[in-house]
N, C-alpha and C. Protein backbone atom coordinates (compact mmCIF):
# COMPACT_ATOMS: atom_id res chain seq x y z
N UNK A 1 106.35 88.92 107.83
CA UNK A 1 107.38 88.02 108.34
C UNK A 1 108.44 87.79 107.27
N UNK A 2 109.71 87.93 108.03
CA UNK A 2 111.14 87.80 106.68
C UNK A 2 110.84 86.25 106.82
N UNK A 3 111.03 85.51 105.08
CA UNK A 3 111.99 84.29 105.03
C UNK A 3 112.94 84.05 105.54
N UNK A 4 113.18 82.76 105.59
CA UNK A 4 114.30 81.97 106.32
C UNK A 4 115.21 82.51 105.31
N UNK A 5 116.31 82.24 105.51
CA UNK A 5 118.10 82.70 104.88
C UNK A 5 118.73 81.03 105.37
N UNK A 6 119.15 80.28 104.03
CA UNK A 6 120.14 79.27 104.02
C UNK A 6 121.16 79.67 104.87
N UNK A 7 121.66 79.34 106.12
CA UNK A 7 123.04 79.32 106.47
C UNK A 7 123.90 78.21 105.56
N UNK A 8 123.61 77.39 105.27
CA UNK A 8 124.87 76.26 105.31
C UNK A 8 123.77 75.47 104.33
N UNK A 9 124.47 74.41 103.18
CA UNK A 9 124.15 73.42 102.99
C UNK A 9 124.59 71.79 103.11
N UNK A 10 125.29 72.54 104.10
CA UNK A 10 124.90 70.94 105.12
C UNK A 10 124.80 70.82 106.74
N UNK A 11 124.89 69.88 107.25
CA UNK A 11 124.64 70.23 108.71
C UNK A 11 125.92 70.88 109.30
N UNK A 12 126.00 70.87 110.64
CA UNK A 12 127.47 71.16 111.68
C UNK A 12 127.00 70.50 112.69
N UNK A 13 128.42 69.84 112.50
CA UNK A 13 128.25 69.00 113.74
C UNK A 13 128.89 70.00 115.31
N UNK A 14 128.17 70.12 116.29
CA UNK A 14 128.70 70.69 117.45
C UNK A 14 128.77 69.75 118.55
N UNK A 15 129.55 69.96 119.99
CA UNK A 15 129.43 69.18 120.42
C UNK A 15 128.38 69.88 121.83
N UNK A 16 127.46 68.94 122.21
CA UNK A 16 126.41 69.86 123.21
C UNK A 16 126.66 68.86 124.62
N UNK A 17 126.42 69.90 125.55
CA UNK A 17 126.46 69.84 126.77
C UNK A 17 125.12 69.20 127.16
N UNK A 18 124.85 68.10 128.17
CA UNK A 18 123.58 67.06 128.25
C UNK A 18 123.23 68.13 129.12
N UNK A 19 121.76 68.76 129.48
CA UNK A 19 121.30 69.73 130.25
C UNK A 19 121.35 70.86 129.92
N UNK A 20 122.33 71.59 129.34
CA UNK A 20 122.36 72.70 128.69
C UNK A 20 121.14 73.21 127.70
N UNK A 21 120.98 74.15 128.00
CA UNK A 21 120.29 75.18 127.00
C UNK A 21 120.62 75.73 126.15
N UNK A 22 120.58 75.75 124.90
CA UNK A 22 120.76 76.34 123.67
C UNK A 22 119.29 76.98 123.10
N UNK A 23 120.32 78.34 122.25
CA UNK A 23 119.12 78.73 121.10
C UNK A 23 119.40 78.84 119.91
N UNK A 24 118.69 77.69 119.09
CA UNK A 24 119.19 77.44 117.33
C UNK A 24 119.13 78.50 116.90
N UNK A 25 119.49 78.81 115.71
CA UNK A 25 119.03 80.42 114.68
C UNK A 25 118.01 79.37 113.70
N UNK A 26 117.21 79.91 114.17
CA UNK A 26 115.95 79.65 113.14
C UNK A 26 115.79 80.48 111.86
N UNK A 27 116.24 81.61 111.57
CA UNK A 27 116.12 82.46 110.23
C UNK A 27 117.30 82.71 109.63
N UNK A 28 118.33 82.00 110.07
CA UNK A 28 119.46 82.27 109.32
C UNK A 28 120.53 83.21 109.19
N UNK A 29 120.21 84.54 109.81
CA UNK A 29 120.63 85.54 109.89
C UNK A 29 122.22 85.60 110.83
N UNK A 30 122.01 84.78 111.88
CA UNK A 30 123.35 84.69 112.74
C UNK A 30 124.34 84.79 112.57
N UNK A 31 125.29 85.23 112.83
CA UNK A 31 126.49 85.58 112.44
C UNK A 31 127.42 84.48 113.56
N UNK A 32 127.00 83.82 114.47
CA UNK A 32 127.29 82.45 115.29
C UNK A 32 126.72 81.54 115.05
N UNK A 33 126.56 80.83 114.16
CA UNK A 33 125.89 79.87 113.45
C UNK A 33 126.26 78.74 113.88
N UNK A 34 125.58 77.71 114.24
CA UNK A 34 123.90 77.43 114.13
C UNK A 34 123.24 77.90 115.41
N UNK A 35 124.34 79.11 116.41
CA UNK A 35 123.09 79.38 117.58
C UNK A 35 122.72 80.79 117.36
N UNK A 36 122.01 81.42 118.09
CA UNK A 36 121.19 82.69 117.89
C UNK A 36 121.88 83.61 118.63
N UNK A 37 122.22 84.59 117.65
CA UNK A 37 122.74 86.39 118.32
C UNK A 37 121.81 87.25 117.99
N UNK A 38 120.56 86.94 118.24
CA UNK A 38 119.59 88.07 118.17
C UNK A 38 119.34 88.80 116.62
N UNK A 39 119.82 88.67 115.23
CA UNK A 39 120.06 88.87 114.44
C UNK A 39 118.37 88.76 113.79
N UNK A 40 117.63 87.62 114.46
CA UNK A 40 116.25 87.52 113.95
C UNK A 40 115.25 89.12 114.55
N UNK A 41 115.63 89.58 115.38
CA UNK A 41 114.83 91.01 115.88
C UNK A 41 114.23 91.34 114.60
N UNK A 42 112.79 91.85 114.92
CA UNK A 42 112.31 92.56 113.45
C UNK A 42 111.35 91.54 112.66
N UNK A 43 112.04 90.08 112.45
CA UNK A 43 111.69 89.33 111.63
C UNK A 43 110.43 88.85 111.66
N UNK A 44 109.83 88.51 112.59
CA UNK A 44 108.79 87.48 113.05
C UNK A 44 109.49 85.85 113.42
N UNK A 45 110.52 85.50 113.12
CA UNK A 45 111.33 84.51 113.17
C UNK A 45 111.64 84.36 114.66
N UNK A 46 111.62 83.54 115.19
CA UNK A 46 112.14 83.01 116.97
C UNK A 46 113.19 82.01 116.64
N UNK A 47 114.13 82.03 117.37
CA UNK A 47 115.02 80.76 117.57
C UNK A 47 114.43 79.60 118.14
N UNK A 48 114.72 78.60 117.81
CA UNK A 48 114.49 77.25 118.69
C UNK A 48 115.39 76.98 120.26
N UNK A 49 114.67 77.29 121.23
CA UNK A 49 115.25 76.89 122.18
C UNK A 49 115.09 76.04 122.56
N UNK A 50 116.63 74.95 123.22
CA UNK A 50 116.18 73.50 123.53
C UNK A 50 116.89 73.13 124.30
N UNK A 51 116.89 72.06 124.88
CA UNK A 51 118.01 71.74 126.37
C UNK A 51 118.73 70.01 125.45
N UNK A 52 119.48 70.11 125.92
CA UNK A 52 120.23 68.82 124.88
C UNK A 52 120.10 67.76 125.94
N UNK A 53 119.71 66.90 124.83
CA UNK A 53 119.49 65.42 126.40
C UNK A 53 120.76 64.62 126.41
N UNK A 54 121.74 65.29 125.42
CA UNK A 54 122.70 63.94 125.98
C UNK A 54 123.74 64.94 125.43
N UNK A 55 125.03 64.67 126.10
CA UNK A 55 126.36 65.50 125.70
C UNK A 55 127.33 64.21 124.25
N UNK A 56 127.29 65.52 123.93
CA UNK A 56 128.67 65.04 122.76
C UNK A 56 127.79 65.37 121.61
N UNK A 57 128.84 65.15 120.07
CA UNK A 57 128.04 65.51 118.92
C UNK A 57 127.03 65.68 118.42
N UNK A 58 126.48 66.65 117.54
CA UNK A 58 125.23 66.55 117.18
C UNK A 58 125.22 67.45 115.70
N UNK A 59 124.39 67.13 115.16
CA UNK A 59 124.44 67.85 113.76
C UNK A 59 123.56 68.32 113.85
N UNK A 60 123.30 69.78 113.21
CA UNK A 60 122.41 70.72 113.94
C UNK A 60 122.48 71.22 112.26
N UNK A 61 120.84 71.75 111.99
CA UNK A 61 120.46 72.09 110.55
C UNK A 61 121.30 73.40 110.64
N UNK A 62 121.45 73.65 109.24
CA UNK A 62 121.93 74.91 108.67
C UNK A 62 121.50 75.51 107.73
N UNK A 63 120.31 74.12 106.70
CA UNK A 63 119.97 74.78 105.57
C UNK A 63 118.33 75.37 105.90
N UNK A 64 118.30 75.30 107.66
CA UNK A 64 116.90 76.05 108.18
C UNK A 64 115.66 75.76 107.47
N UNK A 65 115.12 74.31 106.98
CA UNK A 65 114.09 73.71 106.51
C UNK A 65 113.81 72.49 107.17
N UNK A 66 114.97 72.30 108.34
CA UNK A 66 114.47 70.91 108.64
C UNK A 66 113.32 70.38 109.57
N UNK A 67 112.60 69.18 109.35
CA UNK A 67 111.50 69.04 110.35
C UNK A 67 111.54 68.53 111.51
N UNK A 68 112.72 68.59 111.82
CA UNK A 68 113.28 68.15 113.56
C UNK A 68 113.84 68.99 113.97
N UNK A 69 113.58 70.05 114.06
CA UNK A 69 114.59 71.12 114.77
C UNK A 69 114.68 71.16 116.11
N UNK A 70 116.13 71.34 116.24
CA UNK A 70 117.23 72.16 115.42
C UNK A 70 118.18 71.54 114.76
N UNK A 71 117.80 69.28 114.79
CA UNK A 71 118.55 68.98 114.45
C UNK A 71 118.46 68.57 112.74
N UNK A 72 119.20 68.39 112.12
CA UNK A 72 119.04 67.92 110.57
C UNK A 72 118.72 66.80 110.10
N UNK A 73 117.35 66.55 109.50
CA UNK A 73 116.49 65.68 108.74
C UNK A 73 117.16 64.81 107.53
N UNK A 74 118.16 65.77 106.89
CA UNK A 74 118.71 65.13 105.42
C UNK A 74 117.36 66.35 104.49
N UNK A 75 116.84 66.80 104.78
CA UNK A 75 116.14 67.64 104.07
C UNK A 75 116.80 68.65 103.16
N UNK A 76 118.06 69.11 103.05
CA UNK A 76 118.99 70.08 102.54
C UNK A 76 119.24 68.90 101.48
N UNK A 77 119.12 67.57 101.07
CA UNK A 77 119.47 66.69 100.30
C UNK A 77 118.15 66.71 99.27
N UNK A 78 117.54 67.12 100.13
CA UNK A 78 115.85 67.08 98.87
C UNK A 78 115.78 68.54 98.30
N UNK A 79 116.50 69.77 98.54
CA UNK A 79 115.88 70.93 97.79
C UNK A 79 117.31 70.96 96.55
N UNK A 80 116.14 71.43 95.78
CA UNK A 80 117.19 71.73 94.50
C UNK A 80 117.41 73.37 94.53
């Protein structure tokens, strides 16, 4: 299984559609960041798929360690 790949060290805020389906990039690799273009193939890595419960902003991890996924913990504030 590949390691995760830092996208970002900090979150992005997007704005999500309430009902909608999304798929996070869980390994980093995406080149549409923070959602998934298939870029994980190969890896052992899956995206997080999730349906958004409410529309409008959301900050969505980037530094791919956080423990609420797909959204951001403040955990990118704890790695050195």
């Amino acid at each position: 299984m590949t390691s995760r790949k830092t996208a970002g060290s900090k979150p992005l805020e997007v704005d999500l559609i309430k009902g909608r389906i999304y798929s996070w990039c869980s390994c980093g690799l995406s080149f549409k960041q923070p959602f998934c273009d298939g870029e994980h193939m190969g890896t052992g890595i899956k995206p997080k798929v999730f349906k958004a419960e409410k529309s409008g902003p959301q900050h969505l991890c980037m530094c791919k360690q956080t423990n609420n996924s797909p959204f951001c913990d403040g955990t990118h504030n704890t790695k050195k």
